[in-house]
Protein backbone atom coordinates (compact mmCIF):
# COMPACT_ATOMS: atom_id res chain seq x y z
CA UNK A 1 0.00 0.00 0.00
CA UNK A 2 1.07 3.42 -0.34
CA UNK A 3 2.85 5.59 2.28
CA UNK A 4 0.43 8.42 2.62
CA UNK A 5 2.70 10.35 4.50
CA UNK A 6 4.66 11.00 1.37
CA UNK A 7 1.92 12.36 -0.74
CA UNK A 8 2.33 13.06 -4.96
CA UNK A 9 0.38 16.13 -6.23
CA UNK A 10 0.53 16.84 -9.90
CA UNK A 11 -0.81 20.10 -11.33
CA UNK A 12 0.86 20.34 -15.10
CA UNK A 13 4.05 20.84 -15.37
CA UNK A 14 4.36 20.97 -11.37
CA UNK A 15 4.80 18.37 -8.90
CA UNK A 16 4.08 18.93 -5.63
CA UNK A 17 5.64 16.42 -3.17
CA UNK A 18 4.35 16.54 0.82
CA UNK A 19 5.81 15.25 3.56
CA UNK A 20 2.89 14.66 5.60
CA UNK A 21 3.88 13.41 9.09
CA UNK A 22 3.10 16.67 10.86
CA UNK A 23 2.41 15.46 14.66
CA UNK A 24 6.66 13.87 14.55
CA UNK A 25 7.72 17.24 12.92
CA UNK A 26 7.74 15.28 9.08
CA UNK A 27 10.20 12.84 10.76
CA UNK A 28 11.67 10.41 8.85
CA UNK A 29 10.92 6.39 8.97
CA UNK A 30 11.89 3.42 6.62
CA UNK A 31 8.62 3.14 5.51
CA UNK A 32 8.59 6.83 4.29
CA UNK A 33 12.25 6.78 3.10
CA UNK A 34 10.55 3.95 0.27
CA UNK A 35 8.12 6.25 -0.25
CA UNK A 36 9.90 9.14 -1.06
CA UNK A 37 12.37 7.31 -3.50
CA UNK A 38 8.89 5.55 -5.22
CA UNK A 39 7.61 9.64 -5.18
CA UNK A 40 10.54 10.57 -7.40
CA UNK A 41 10.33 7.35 -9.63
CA UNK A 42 6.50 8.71 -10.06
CA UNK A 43 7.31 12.24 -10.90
CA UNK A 44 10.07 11.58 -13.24
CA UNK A 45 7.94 9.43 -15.73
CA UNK A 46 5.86 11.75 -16.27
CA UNK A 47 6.75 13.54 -19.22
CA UNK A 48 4.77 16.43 -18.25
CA UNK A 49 6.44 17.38 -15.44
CA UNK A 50 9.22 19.95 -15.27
CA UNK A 51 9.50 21.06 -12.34
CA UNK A 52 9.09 19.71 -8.34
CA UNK A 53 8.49 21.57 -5.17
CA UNK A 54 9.47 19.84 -2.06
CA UNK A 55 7.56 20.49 1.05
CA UNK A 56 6.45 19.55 4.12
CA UNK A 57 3.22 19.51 5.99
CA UNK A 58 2.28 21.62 9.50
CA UNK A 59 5.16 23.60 11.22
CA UNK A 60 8.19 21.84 9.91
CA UNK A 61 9.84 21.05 6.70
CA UNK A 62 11.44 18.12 8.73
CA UNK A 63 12.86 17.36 11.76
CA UNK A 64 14.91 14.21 9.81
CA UNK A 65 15.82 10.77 10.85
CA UNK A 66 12.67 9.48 13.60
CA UNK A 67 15.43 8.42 16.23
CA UNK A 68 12.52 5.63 17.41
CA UNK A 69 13.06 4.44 13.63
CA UNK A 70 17.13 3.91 14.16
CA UNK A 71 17.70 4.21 17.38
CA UNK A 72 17.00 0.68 18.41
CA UNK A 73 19.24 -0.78 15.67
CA UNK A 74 22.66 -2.52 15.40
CA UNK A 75 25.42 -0.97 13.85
CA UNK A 76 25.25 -3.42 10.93
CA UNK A 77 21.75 -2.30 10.27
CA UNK A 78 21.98 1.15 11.28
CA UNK A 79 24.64 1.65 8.68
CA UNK A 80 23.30 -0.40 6.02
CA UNK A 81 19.50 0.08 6.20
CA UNK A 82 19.24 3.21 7.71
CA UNK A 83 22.36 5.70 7.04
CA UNK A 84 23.41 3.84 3.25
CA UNK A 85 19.91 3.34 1.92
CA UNK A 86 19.14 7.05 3.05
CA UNK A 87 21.45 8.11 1.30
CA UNK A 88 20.63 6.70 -1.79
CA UNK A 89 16.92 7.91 -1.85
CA UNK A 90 18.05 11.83 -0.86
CA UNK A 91 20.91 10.98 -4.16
CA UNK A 92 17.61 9.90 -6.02
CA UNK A 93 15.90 13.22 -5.27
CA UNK A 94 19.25 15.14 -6.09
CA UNK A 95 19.46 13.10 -9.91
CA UNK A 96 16.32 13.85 -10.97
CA UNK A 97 15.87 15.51 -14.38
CA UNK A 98 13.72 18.14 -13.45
CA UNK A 99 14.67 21.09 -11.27
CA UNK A 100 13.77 20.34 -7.51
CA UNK A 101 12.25 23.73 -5.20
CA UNK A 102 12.34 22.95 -1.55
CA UNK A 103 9.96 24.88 0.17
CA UNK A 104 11.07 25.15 3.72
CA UNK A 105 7.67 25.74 5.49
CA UNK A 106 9.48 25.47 8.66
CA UNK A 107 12.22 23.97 10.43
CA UNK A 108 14.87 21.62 8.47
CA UNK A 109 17.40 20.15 10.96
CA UNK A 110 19.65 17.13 10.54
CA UNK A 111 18.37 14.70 8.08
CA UNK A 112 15.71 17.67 6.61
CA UNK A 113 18.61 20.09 5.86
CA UNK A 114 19.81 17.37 3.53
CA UNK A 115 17.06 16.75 1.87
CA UNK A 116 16.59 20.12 1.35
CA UNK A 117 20.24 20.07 -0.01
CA UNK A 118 19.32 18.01 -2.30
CA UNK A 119 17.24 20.59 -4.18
CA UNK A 120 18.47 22.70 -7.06
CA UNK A 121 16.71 25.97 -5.16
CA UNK A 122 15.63 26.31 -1.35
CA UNK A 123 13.02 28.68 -0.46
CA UNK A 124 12.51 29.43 3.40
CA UNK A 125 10.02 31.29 5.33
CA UNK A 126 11.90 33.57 7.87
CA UNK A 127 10.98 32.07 10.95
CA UNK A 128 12.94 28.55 10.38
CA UNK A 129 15.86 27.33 12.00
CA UNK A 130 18.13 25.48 9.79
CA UNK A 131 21.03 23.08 11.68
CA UNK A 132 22.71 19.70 11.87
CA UNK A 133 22.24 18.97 15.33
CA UNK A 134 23.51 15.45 15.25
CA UNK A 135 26.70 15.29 17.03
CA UNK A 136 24.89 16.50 20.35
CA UNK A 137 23.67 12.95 20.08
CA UNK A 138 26.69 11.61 19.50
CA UNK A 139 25.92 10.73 16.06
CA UNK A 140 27.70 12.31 12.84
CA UNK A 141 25.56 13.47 9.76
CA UNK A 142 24.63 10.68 7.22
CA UNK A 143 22.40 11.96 4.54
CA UNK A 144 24.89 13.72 2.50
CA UNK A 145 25.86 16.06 5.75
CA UNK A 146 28.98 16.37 5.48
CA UNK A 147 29.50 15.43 1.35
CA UNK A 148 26.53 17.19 -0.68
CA UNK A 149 26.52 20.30 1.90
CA UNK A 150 30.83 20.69 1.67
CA UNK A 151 30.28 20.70 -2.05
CA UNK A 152 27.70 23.03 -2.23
CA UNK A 153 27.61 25.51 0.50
CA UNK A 154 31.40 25.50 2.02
CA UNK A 155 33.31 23.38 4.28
CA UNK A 156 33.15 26.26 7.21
CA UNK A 157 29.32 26.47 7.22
CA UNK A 158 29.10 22.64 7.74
CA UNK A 159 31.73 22.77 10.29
CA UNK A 160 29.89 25.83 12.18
CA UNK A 161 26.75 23.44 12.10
CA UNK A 162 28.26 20.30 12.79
CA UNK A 163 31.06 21.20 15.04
CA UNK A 164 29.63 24.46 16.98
CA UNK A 165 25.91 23.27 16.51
CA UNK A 166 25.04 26.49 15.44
CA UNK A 167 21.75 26.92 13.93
CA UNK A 168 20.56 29.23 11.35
CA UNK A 169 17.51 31.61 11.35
CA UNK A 170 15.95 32.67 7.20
CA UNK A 171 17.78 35.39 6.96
CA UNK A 172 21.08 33.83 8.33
CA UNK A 173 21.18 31.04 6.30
CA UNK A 174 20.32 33.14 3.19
CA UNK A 175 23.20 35.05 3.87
CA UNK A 176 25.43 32.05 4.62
CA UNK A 177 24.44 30.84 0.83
CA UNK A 178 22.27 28.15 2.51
CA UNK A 179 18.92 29.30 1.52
CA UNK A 180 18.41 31.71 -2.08
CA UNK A 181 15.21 33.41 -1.20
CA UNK A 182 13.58 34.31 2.12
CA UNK A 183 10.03 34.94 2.93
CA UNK A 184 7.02 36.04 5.25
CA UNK A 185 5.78 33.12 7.41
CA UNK A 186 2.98 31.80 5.33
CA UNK A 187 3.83 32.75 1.76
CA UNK A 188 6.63 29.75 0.86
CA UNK A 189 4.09 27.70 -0.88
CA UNK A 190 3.07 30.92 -3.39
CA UNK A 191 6.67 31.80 -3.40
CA UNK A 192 7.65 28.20 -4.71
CA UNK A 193 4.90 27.86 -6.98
CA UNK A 194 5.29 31.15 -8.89
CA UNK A 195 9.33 30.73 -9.25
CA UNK A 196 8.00 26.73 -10.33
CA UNK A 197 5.72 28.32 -13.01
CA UNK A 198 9.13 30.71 -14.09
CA UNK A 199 10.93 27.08 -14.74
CA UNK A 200 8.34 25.68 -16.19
CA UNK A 201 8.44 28.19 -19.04
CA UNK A 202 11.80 27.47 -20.18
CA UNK A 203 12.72 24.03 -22.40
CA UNK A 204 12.68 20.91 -20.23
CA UNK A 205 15.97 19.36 -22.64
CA UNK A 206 17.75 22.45 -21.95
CA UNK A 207 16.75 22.50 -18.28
CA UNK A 208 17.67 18.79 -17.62
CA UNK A 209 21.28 19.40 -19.79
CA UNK A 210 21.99 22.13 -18.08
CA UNK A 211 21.36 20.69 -14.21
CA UNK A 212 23.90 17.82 -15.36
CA UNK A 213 26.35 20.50 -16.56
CA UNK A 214 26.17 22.46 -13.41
CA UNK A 215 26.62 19.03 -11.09
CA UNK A 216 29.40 17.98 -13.15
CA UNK A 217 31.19 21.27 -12.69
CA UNK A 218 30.56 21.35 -9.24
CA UNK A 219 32.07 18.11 -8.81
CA UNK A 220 28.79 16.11 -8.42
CA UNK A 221 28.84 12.96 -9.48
CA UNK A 222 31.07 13.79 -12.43
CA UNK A 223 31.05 10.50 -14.00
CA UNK A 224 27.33 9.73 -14.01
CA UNK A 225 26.62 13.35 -15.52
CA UNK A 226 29.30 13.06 -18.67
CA UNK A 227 27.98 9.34 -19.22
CA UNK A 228 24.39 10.76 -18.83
CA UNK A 229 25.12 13.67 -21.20
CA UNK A 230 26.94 11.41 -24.07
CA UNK A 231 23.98 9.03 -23.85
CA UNK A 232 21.44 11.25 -24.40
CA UNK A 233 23.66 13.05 -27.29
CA UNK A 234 24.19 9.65 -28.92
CA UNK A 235 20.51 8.49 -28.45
CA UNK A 236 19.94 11.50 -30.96
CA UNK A 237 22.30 10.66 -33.76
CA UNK A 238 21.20 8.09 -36.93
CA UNK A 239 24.20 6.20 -35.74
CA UNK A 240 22.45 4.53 -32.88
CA UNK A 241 19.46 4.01 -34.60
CA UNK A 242 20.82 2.09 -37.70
CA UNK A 243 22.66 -0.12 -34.85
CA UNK A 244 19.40 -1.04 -33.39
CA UNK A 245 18.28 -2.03 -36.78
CA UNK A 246 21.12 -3.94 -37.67
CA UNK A 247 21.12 -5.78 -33.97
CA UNK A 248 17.16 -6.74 -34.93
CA UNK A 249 17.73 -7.69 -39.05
CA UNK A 250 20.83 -9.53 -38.13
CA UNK A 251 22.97 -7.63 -40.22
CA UNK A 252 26.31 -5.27 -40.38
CA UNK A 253 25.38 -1.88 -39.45
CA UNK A 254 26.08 0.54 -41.88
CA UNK A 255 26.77 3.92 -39.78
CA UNK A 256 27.15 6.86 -41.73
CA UNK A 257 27.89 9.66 -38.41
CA UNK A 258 25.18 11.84 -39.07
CA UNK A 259 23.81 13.47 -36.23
């Protein structure tokens, strides 16, 4: 059955996904980890879609890992099912072809700072507080904490959150390079859909080249963006499809290089 607590709105070119766990602060389970990466498999086959917004549901965006979810686990499982399998659903999010809005309707700490890392823009409303508390229980970060957030926002930020436990108000992390825009309490979601529409405009191709480009020159992934790129560029040329003909008449291709 479906994890309603991950809920899948689709409006046109924008999809709207909700984390919906309000009463644990959008805390994060197994169950809803599944859900999320099935969320993202949804949104990105549909061909109409160019654009998601990320948000979540009451007065948090989310307060992260649910420790009752991990904290009764061994370190086998812990690390395996719980920190590595995280981290490949928050990677899914990050690798999707359309650009990804989160819309911080409230707090992101821990965990929910990187998932909202994981977006291509972050809008917050200015009452938030944005931190990686996890050290204070004597944990380390785990979702992309100390990787995605080095890469894109600065080793000294991370180590001001991690090490010092500093949290961030709106208007400190936008000026920190943490958050790009900053609003009233209450206006995120019209924020996020009206810079949504803006992207939506523009041509999905060029959009999806151009977030690979930007990865690969920020050193994300490098290798899975230039194979990604030269696949798609090759998937375009009369090359590939007279070798797909040739494969299915059993016979010798005869490529000519046109593009």
């Amino acid at each position: 059955m479906p994890d309603d607590r991950i809920r899948v709105d689709i409006d046109g070119a924008v999809a709207i996904l909700r984390i919906a766990r309000p009463d644990k602060l959008n805390a994060f389970d197994i169950d809803m980890l599944k859900a999320l990466a099935a969320a993202c498999d949804r949104v990105e086959a549909e061909p109409a879609v160019r654009v998601v917004i990320l948000t979540g549901e009451g007065k948090a965006f989310s307060a992260g890992g649910d420790i009752k979810a991990w904290g009764g686990m061994d370190p086998h499982a812990f690390g395996h099912e719980w920190v590595r399998f995280g981290h490949r659903v928050f990677e899914r999010l990050a690798t999707l072809r359309m650009p990804v809005i989160a819309a911080l309707n409230g707090h992101a700490l821990g965990g929910g700072l990187e998932l909202a890392a994981a977006a291509d823009i972050r809008i917050a409303e200015k009452q938030v507080k944005i931190g990686l508390p996890e050290t204070s229980l004597g944990m380390v970060p785990g979702w992309s904490g100390t990787q995605r957030l080095v890469v894109r926002f600065g080793a000294q930020i991370v180590r001001r959150m991690v090490l010092g436990g500093e949290m961030f108000s709106g208007e400190e992390a936008k000026a920190e390079g943490l958050i790009d825009l900053v609003v009233e309490t209450g206006a995120v979601m019209r924020t996020a859909r009206d810079y949504a529409a803006r992207v939506a405009t523009r041509g999905p191709a060029a959009l999806e080249v151009s977030k690979l480009m930007i990865a690969s020159a920020n050193g994300e992934d490098k290798g899975a963006a230039v194979e990604a790129l030269g696949s798609i560029l090759v998937a375009k040329t009369g090359d590939l499809k007279e070798g797909v003909a040739a494969f299915g008449e059993k016979r010798e291709a005869r490529f000519k290089g046109e593009w």
